[in-house]
C-alpha atoms as a PDB file:
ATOM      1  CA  UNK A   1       0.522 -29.901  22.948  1.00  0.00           C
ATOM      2  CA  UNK A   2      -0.302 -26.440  23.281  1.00  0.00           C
ATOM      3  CA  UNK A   3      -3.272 -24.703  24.996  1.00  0.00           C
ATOM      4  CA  UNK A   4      -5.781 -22.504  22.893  1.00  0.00           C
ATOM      5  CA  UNK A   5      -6.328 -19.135  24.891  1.00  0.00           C
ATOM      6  CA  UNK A   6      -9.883 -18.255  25.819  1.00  0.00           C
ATOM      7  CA  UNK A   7     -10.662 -14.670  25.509  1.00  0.00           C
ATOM      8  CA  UNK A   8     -12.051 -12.512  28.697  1.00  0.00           C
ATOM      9  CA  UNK A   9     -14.581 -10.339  29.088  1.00  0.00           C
ATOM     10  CA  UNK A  10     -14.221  -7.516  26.158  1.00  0.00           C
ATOM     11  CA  UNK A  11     -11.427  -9.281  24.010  1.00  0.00           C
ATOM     12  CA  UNK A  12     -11.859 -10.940  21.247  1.00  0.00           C
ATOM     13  CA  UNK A  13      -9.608 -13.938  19.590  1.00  0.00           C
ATOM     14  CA  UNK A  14      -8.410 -14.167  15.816  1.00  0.00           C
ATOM     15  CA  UNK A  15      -6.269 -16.470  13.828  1.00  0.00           C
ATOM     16  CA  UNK A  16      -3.168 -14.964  12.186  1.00  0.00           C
ATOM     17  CA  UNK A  17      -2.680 -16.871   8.991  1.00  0.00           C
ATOM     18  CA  UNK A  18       1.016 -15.008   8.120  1.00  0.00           C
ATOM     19  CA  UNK A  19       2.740 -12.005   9.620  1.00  0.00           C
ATOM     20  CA  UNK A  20       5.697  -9.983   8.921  1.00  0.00           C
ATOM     21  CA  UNK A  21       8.156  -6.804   9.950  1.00  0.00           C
ATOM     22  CA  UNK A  22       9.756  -5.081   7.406  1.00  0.00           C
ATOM     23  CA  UNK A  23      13.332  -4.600   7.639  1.00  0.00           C
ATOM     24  CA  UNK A  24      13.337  -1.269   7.447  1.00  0.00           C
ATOM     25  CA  UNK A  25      10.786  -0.890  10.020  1.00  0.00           C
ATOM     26  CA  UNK A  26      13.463  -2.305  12.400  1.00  0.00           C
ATOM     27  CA  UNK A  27      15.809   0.113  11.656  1.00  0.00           C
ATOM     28  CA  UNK A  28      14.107   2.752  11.826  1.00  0.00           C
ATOM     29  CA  UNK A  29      12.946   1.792  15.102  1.00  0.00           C
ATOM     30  CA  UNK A  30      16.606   1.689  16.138  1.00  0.00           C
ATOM     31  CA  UNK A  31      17.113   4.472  14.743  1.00  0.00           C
ATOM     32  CA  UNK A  32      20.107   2.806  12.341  1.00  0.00           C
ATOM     33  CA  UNK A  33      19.266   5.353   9.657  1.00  0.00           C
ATOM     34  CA  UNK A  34      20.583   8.113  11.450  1.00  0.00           C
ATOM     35  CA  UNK A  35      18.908  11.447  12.228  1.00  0.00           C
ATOM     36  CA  UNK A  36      18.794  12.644   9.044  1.00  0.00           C
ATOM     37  CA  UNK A  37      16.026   9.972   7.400  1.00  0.00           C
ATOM     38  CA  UNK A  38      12.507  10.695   8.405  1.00  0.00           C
ATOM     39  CA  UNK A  39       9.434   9.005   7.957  1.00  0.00           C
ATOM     40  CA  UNK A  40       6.870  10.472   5.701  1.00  0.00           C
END
C-alpha cells in the first residue's frame, strides 16, 4: 500500500492518466543519430 504525496508550500499535485517517450526522443538524446541529424 502506497503513500499519496502531499504537496509543500508552492507545489501543486496532479494525476497523470498515461505518459509516454518517443523512441526517437531517446536517441536523439543519446545522440544515436549521429552528428549529422538535427532537430528542427
Amino acid at each position: 500500500m502506497s503513500t499519496q504525496p502531499s504537496p509543500q508550500k508552492g507545489e501543486i499535485l496532479i494525476r497523470v492518466g498515461a505518459c509516454s517517450v518517443n523512441n526517437m526522443d531517446l536517441n536523439l538524446r543519446k545522440q544515436w543519430y549521429g552528428q549529422d541529424f538535427h532537430e528542427v
